[in-house]
Protein backbone atom coordinates (compact mmCIF):
# COMPACT_ATOMS: atom_id res chain seq x y z
CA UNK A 1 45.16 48.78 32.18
CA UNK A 2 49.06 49.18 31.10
CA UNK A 3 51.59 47.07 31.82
CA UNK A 4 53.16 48.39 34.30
CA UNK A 5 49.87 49.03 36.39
CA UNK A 6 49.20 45.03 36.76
CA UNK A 7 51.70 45.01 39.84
CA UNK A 8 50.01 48.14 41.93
CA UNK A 9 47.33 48.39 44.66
CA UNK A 10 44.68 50.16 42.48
CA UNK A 11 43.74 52.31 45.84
CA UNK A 12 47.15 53.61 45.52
CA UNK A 13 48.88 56.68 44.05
CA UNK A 14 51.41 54.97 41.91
CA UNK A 15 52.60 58.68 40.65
CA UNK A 16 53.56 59.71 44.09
CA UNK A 17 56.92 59.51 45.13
CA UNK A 18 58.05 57.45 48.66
CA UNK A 19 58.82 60.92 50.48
CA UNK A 20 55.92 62.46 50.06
CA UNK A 21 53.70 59.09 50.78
CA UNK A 22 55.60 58.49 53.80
CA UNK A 23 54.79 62.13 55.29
CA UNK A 24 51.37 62.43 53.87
CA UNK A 25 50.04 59.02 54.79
CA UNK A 26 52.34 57.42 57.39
CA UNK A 27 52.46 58.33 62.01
CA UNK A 28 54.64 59.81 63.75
CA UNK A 29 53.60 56.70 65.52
CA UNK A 30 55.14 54.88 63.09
CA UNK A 31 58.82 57.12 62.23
CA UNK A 32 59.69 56.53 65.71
CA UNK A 33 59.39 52.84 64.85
CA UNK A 34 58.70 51.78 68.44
CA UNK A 35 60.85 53.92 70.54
CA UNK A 36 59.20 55.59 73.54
CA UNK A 37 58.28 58.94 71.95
CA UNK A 38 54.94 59.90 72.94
CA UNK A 39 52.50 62.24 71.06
CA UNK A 40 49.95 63.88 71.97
CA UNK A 41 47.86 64.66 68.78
CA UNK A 42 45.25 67.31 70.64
CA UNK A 43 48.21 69.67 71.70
CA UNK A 44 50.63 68.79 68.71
CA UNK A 45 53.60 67.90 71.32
CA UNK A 46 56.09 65.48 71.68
CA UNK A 47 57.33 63.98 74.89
CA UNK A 48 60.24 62.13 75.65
CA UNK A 49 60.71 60.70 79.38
CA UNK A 50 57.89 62.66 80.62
CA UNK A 51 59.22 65.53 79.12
CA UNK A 52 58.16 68.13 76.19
CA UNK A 53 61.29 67.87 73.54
CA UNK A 54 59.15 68.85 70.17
CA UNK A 55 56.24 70.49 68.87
CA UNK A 56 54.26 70.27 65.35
CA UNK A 57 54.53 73.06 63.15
CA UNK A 58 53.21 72.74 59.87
CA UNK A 59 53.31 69.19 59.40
CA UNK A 60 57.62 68.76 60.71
CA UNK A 61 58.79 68.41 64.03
CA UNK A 62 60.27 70.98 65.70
CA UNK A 63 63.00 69.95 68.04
CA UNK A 64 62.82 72.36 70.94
CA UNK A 65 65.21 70.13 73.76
CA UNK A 66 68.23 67.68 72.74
CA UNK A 67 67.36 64.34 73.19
CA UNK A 68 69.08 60.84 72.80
CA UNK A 69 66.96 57.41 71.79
CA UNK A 70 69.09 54.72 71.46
CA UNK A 71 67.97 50.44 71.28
CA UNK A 72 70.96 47.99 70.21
CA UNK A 73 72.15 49.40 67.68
CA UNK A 74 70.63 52.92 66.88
CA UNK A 75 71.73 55.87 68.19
CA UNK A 76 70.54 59.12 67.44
CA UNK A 77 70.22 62.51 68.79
CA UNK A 78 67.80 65.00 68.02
CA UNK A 79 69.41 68.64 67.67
CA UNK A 80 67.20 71.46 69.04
CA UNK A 81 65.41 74.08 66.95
CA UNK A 82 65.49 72.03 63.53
CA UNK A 83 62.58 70.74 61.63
CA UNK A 84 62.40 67.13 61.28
CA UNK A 85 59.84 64.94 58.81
CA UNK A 86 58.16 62.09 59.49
CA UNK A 87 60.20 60.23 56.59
CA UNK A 88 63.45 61.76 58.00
CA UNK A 89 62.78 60.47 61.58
CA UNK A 90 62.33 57.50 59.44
CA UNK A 91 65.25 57.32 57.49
CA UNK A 92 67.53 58.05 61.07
CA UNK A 93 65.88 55.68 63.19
CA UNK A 94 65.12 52.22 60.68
CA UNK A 95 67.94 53.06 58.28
CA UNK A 96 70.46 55.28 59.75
CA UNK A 97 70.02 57.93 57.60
CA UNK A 98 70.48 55.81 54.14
CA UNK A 99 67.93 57.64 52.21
CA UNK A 100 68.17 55.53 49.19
CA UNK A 101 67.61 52.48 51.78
CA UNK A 102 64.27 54.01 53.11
CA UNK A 103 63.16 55.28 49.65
CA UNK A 104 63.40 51.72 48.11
CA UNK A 105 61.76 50.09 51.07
CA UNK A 106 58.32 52.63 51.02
CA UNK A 107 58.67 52.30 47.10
CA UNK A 108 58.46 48.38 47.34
CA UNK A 109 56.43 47.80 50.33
CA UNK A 110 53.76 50.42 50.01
CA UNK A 111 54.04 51.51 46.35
CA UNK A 112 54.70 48.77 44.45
CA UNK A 113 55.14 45.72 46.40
CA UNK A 114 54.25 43.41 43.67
CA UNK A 115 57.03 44.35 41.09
CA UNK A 116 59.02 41.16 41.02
CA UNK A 117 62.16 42.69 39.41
CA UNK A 118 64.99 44.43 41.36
CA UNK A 119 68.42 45.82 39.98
CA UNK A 120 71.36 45.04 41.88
CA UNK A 121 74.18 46.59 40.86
CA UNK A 122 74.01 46.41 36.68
CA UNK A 123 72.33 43.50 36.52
CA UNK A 124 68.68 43.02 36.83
CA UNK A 125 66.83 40.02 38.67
CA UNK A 126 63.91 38.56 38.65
CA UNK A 127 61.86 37.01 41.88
CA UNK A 128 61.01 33.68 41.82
CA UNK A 129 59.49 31.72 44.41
CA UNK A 130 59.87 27.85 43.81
CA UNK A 131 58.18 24.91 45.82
CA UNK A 132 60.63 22.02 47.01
CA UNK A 133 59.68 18.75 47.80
CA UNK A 134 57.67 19.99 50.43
CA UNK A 135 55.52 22.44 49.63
CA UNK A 136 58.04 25.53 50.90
CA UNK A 137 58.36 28.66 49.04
CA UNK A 138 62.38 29.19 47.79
CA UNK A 139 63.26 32.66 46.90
CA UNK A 140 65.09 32.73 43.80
CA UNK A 141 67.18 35.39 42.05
CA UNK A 142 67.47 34.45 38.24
CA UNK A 143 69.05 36.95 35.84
CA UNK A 144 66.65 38.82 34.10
CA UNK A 145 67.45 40.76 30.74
CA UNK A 146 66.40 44.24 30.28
CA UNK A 147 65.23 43.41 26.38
CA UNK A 148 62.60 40.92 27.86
CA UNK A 149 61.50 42.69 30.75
CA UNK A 150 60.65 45.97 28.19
CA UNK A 151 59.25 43.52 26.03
CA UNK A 152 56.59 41.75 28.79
CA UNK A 153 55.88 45.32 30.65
CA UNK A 154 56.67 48.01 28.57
CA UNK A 155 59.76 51.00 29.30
CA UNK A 156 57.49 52.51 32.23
CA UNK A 157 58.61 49.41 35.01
CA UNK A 158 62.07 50.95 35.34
CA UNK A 159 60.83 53.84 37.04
CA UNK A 160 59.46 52.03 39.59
CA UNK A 161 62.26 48.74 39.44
CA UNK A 162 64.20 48.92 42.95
CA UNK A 163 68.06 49.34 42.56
CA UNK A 164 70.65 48.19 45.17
CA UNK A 165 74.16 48.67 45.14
CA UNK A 166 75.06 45.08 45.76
CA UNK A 167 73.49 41.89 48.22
CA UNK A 168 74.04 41.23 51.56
CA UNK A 169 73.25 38.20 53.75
CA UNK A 170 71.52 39.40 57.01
CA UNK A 171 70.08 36.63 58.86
CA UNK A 172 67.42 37.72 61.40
CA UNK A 173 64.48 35.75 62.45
CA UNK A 174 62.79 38.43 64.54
CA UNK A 175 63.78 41.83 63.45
CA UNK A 176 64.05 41.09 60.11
CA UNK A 177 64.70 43.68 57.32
CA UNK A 178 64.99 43.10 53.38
CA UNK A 179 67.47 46.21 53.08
CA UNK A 180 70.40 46.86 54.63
CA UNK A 181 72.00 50.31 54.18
CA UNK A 182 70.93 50.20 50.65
CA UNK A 183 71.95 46.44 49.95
CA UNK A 184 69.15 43.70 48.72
CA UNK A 185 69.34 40.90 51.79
CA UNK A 186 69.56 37.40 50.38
CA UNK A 187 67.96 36.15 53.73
CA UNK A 188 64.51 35.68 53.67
CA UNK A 189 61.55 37.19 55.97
CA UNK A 190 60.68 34.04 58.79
CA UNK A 191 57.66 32.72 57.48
CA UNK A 192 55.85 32.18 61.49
CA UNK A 193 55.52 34.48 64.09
CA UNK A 194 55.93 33.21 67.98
CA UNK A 195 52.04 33.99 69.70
CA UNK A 196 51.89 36.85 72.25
CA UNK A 197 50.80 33.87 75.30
CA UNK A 198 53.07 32.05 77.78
CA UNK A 199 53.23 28.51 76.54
CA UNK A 200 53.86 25.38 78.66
CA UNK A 201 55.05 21.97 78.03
CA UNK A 202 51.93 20.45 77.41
CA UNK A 203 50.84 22.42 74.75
CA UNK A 204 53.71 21.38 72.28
CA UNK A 205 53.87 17.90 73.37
CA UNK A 206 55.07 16.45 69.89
CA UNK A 207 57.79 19.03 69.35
CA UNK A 208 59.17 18.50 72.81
CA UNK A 209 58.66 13.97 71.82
CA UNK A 210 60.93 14.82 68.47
CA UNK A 211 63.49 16.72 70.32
CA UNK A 212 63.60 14.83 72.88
CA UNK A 213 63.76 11.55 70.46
CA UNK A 214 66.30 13.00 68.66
CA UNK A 215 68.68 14.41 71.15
CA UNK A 216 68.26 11.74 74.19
CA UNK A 217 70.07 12.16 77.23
CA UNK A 218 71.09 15.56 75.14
CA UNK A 219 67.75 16.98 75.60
CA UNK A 220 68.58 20.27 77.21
CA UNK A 221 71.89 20.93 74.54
CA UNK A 222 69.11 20.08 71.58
CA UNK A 223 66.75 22.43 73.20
CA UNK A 224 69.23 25.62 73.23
CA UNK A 225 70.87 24.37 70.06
CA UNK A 226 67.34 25.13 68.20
CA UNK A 227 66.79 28.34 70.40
CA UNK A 228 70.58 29.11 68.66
CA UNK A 229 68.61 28.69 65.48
CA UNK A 230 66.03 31.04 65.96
CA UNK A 231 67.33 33.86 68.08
CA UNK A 232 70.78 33.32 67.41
CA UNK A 233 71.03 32.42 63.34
CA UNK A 234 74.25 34.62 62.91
CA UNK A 235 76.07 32.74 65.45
CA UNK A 236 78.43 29.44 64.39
CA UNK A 237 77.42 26.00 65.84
CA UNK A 238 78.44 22.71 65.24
CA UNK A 239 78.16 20.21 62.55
CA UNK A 240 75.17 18.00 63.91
CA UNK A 241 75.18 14.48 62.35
CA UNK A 242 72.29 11.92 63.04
CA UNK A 243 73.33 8.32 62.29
CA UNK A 244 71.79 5.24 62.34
CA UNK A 245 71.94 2.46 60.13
CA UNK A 246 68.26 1.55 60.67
CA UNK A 247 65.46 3.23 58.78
CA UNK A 248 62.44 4.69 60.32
CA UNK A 249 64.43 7.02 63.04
CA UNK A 250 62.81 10.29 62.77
CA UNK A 251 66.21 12.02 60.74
CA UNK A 252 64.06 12.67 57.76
CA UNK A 253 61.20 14.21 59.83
CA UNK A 254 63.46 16.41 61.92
CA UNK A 255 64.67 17.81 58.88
CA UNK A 256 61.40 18.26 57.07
CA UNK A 257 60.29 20.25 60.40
CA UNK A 258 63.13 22.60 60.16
CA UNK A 259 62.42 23.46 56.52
CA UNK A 260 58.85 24.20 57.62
CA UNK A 261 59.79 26.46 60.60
CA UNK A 262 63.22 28.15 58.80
CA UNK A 263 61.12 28.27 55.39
CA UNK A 264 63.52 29.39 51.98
CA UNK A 265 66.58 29.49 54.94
CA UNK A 266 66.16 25.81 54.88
CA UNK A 267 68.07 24.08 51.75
CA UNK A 268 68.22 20.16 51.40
CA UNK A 269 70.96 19.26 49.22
CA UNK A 270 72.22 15.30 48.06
CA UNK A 271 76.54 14.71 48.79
CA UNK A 272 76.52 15.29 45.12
CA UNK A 273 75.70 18.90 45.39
CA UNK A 274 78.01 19.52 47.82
CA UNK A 275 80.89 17.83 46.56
CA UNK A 276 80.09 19.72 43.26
CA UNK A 277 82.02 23.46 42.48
CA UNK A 278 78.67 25.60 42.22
CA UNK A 279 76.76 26.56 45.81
CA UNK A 280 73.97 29.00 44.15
CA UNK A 281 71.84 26.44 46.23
CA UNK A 282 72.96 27.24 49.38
CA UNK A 283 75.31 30.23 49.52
CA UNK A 284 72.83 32.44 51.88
CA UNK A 285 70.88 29.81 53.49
CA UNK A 286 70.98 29.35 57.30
CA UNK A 287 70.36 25.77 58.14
CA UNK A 288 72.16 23.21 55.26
CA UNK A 289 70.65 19.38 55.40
CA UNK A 290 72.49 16.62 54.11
CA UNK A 291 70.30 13.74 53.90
CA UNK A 292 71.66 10.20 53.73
CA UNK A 293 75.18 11.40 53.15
CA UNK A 294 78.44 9.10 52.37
CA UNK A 295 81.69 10.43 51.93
CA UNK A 296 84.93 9.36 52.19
CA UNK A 297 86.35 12.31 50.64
CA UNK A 298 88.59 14.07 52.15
CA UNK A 299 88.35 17.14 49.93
CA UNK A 300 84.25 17.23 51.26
CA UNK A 301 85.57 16.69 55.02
CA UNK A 302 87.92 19.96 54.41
CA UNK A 303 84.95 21.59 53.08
CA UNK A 304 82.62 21.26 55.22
CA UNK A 305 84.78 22.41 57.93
CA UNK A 306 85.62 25.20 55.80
CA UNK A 307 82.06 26.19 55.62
CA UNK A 308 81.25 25.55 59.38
CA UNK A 309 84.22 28.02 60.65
CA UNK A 310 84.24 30.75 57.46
CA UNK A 311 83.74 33.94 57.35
CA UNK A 312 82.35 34.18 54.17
CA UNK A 313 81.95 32.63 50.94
CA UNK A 314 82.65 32.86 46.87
CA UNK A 315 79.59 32.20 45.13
CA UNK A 316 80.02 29.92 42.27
CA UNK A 317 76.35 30.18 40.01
CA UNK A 318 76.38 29.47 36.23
CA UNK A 319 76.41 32.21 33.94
CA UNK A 320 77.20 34.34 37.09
CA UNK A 321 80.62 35.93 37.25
CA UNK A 322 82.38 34.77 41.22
CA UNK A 323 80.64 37.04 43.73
CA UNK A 324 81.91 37.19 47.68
CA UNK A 325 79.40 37.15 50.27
CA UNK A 326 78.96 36.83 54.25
CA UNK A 327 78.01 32.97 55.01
CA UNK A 328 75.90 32.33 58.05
CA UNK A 329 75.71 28.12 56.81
CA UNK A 330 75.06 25.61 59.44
CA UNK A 331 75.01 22.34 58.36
CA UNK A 332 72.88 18.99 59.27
CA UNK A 333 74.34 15.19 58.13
CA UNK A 334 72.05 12.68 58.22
CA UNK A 335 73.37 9.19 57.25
CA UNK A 336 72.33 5.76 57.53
CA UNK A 337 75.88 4.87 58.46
CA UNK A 338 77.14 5.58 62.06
CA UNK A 339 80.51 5.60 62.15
CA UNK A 340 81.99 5.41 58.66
CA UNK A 341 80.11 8.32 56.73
CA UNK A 342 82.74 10.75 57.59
CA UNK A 343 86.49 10.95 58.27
CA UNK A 344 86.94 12.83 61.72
CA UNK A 345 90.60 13.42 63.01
CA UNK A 346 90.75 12.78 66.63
CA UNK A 347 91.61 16.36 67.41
CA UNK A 348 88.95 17.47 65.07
CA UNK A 349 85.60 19.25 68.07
CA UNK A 350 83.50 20.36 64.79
CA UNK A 351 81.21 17.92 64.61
CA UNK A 352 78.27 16.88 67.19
CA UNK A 353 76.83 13.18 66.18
CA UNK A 354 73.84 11.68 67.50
CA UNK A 355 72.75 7.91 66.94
CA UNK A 356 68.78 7.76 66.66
CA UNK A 357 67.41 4.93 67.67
CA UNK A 358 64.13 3.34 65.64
CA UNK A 359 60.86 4.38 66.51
CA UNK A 360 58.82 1.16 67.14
CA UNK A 361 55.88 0.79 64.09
CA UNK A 362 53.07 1.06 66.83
CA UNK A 363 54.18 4.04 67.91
CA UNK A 364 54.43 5.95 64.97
CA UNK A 365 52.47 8.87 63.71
CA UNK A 366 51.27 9.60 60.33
CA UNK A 367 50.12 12.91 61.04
CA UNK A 368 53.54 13.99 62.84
CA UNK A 369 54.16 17.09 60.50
CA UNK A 370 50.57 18.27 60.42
CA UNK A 371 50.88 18.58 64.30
CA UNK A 372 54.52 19.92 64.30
CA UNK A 373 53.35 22.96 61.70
CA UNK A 374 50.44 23.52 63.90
CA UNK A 375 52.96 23.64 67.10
CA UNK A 376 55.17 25.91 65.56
CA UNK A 377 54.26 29.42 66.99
CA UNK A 378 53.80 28.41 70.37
CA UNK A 379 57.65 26.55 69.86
CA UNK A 380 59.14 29.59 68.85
CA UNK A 381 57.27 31.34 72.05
CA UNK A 382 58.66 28.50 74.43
CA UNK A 383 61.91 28.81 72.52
CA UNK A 384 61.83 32.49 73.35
CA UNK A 385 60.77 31.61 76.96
CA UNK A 386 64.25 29.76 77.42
CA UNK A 387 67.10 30.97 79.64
CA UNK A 388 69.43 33.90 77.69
CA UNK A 389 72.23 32.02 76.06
CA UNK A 390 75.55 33.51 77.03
CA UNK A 391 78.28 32.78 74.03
CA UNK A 392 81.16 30.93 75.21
CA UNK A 393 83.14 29.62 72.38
CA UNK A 394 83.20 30.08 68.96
CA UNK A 395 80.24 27.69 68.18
CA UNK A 396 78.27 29.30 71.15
CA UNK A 397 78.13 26.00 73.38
CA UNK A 398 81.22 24.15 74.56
CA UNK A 399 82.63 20.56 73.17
CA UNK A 400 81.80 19.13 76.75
CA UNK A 401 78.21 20.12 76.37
CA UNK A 402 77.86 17.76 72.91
CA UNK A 403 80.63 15.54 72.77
CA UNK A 404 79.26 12.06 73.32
CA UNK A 405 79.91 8.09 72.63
CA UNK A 406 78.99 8.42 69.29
CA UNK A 407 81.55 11.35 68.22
CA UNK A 408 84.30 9.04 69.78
CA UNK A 409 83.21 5.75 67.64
CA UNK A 410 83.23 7.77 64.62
CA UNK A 411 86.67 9.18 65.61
CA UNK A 412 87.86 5.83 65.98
CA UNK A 413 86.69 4.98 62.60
CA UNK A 414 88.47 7.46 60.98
CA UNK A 415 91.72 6.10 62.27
CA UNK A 416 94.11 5.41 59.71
CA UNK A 417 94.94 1.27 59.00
CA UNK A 418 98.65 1.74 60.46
CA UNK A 419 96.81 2.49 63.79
CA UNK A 420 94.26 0.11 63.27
CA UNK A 421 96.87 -2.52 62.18
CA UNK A 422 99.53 -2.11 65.36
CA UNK A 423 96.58 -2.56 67.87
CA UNK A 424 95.98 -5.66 66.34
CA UNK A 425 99.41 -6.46 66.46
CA UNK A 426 99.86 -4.96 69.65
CA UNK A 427 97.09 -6.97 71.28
CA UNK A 428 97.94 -10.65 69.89
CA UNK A 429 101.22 -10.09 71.51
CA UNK A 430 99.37 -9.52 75.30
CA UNK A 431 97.13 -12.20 74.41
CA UNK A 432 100.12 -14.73 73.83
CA UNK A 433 102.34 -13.17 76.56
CA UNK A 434 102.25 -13.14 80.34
CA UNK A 435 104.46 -9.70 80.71
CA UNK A 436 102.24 -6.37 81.87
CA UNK A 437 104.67 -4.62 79.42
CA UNK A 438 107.08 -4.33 76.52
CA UNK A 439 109.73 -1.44 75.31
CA UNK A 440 110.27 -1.26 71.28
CA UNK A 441 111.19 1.64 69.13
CA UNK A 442 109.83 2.31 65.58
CA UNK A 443 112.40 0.27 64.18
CA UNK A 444 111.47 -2.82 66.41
CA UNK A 445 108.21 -2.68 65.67
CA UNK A 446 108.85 -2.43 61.67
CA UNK A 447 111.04 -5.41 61.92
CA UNK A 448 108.59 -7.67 63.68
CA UNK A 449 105.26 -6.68 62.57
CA UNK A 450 105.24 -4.48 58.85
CA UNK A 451 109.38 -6.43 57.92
CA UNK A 452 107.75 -6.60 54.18
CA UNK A 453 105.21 -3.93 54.32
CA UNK A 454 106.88 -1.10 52.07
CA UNK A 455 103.90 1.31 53.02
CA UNK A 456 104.60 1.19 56.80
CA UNK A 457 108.11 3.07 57.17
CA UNK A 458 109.58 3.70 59.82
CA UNK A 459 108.81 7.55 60.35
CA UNK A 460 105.37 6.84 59.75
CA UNK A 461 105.42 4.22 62.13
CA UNK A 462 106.90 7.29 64.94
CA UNK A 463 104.23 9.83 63.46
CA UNK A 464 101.23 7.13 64.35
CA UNK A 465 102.59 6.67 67.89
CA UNK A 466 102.83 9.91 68.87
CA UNK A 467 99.49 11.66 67.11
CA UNK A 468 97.47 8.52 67.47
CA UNK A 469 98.60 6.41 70.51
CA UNK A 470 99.48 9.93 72.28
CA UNK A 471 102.45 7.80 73.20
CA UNK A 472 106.20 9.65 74.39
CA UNK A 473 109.61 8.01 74.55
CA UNK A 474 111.08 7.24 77.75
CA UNK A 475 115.01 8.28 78.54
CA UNK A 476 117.07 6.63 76.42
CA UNK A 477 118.62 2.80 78.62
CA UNK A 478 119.43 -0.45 77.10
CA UNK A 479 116.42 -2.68 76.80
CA UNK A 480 115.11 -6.00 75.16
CA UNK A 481 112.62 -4.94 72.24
CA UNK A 482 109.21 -7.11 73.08
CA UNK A 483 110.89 -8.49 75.88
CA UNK A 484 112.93 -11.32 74.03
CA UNK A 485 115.95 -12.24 75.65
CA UNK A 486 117.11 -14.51 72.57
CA UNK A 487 118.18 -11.35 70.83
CA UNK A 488 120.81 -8.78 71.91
CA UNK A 489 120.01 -5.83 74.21
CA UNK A 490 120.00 -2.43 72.13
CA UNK A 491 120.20 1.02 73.36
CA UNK A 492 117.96 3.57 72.73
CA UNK A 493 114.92 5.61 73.77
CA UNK A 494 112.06 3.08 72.81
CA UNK A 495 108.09 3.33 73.75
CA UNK A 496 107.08 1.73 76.83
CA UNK A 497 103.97 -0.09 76.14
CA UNK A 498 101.73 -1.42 79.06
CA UNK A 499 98.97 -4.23 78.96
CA UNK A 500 96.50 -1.93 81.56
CA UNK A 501 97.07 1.04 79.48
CA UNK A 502 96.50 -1.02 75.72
CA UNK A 503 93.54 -2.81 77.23
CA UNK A 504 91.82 0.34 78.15
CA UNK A 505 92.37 1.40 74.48
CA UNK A 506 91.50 -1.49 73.03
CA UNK A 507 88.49 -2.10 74.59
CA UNK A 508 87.53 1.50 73.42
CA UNK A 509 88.66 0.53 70.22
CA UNK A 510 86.40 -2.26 69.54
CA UNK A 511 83.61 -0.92 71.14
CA UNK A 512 80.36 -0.74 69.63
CA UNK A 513 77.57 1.98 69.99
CA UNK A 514 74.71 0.01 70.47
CA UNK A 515 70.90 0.49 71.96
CA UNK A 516 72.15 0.13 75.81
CA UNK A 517 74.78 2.87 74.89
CA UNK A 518 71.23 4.91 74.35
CA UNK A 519 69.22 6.89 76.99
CA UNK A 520 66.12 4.80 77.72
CA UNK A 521 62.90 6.17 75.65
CA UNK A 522 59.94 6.20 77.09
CA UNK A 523 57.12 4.71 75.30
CA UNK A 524 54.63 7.57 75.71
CA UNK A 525 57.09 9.77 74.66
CA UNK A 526 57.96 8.53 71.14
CA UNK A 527 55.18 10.66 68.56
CA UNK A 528 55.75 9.21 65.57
């Protein structure tokens, strides 16, 4: 045996070019790819709608009436009294008429499937599939040189190498397709397929326990935010974070399940990575987990809100010159801080964070991901089974669907110490005064509370009172600043600061997200 023959089906011609296989071995069945075309292989007609549109004449198609097919988006028309092939019908319908596309799919996937070398552009690549942690498949694309690829299988494999013009990222859970108009897709096949049944509730009870664990009162926004996932994996969504500062929450074990459902779409990655400048890790994957992530950074807060809203991406790989691509990234924090692993800006409506509560030791499950794998294809049916999701906003479901207690603790967190300082300030002075209100101006405030504080100027002082307190100035009027009649009266147009209004922010302010902030879990229903 050569060489080159170790990566062929010995059954198959491996002389034969993809044309002629495709019309010598392939159906009509199978041209039409699905569409309603009917044949009726006694009489040699074609039937479309009822309706007699071709016959078979020497092994072609002739079109005898004009007719349309069209599904999302193909559209084709079939022009009366010309011959058509199997692999043309082909080539129109799956690859709108990109014969290089359809020629480098039959060569790979029915001629030499096993080749793991492609050439994209002038660079060749080899496949790789790497393990992770746990036990999934990662496709890999490492350069390959031409030298060592003669050298291991001889001149012959170039013939038969594929060659693209360039990548693509094309994520697609259900229709999924490795070329795209003659580009290599970075996104990988879905490793499951959803079974052909109706499934109920109770036949995935510990996929519906974790989501419902995980998401809480939020069970019906986690339920269409993983049918997003699957149907939807072009579309944007939010940044979901699950915090808690306790171990043994589940955050690791919802993240291990969507590695095994997403497979080499799934990429765990350490802060590290992502503060780092290369992302060959995760430039085409679909679902991004962070796990146990601290940063205070703001140049990682900027980029991860880069990556949830952009269009696209510049790869960054060693020894690989800067390459644009289409990024489809959707990214999952887990941290074991809850409202200091991230610096939010109040107007920031990114970022969707959950607290999980523990799971109680008695409860738990050791064989949670066994039964969550063996769950998965009747999920992905009940997924299907859910309502149509309609696209509303840029990240598909609205900021009043997600936004929670949690999101507003870690907001108020993230508030800078000027703000955090003045309601200190700001509530001593109720606490020691009987008034309901006070006036002051930026000034007034600098000169009783931040007199030697050089970092706490006065236009800084305005900036935090109007982006942080939301607070206006009333019309200008003479007033006493805090109320104290020892000094002068000024004139100006000072805040007006209330003890009802500051107690209500306050309060906020100090809150704390604890377990009766939680919705009530059910014993029964924790699974692991």
């Amino acid at each position: 045996m050569s060489k080159l023959e170790e990566y062929y089906d010995p059954q198959k011609d491996i002389e034969m070019n993809p044309v002629d296989y495709y019309n010598i071995y392939e159906t009509w069945e199978s041209a039409f790819n699905g569409f309603e075309v009917e044949f009726d292989a006694e009489k040699g007609e074609f039937l479309f709608e009822k309706k007699i549109v071709g016959i078979l004449e020497n092994g072609m198609m002739l079109c005898k009436e004009k007719f349309l097919l069209e599904r999302k988006k193909t559209k084709q028309i079939f022009t009366p009294n010309k011959y058509y092939t199997k692999f043309m019908i082909y080539t129109l319908l799956k690859h709108k008429n990109n014969f290089h596309a359809a020629a480098t799919t039959i060569l790979t996937k029915k001629l030499g499937a096993n080749i793991p070398y492609i050439r994209v552009a002038i660079n060749y690549y080899k496949i790789l599939y790497k393990p992770n942690k746990y036990g999934i498949l990662n496709k890999i694309l490492k350069l390959w040189r031409k030298s060592d690829i003669t050298d291991d299988h001889g001149p012959a494999i170039f013939n038969k190498i594929p060659k693209f013009d360039d990548f693509i990222v094309r994520p697609d859970n259900v229709n999924y397709s490795s070329i795209v108009n003659g580009f290599y897709n970075l996104y990988s096949e879905f490793p499951h397929k959803a079974v052909d049944f109706e499934v109920s509730e109770d036949m995935i009870p510990v996929s519906l326990q974790v989501l419902r664990h995980i998401f809480g009162e939020q069970y019906n926004q986690g339920l269409k935010y993983m049918k997003i996932l699957y149907e939807m994996p072009w579309e944007r969504t939010y940044v979901l974070c699950l915090v808690s500062t306790e171990g043994g929450t589940g955050k690791t074990t919802f993240l291990k399940w969507l590695n095994y459902i997403f497979g080499a779409n799934f990429s765990l990655l350490d802060i590290q990575t992502l503060e780092g400048d290369f992302n060959g890790s995760y430039k085409d994957k679909n679902i991004i987990g962070i796990d146990e992530s601290v940063s205070e950074k703001t140049r990682v807060v900027d980029k991860v809100k880069n990556l949830t809203t952009s269009d696209s991406i510049l790869c960054n790989e060693k020894n690989i010159n800067h390459y644009t691509l289409e990024f489809y990234g959707k990214i999952i924090f887990c941290s074991n801080k809850e409202t200091d692993f991230i610096k939010v800006e109040q107007q920031e409506e990114r970022f969707w964070v959950r607290k999980i509560p523990k799971v109680p030791a008695k409860y738990k499950n050791n064989d949670i991901i066994s039964d969550l794998i063996k769950e998965i294809p009747m999920f992905l049916k009940y997924l299907e089974q859910q309502p149509e999701i309609i696209r509303e906003t840029r990240f598909v479901m609205t900021y009043e669907e997600i936004k929670n207690e949690s999101i507003d603790a870690l907001k108020k967190e993230s508030k800078n110490w000027l703000y955090k300082e003045l309601m200190e300030f700001i509530a001593g002075y109720f606490e020691t005064s009987e008034h309901s209100e006070f006036m002051a101006r930026p000034q007034d405030i600098k000169e009783r509370f931040f007199k030697t504080n050089n970092n706490a100027q006065i236009a800084y002082i305005r900036k935090v009172l109007n982006n942080d307190f939301n607070k206006k100035t009333i019309e200008q009027c003479r007033f006493y600043p805090f109320n104290n009649m020892n000094d002068s009266s000024v004139n100006g147009t000072p805040y007006l600061f209330k003890r009802s209004e500051f107690t209500d922010m306050g309060s906020e302010f100090d809150s704390v997200i604890d377990d009766t902030q939680q919705p009530e879990i059910k014993q029964q229903d924790i699974p692991f």
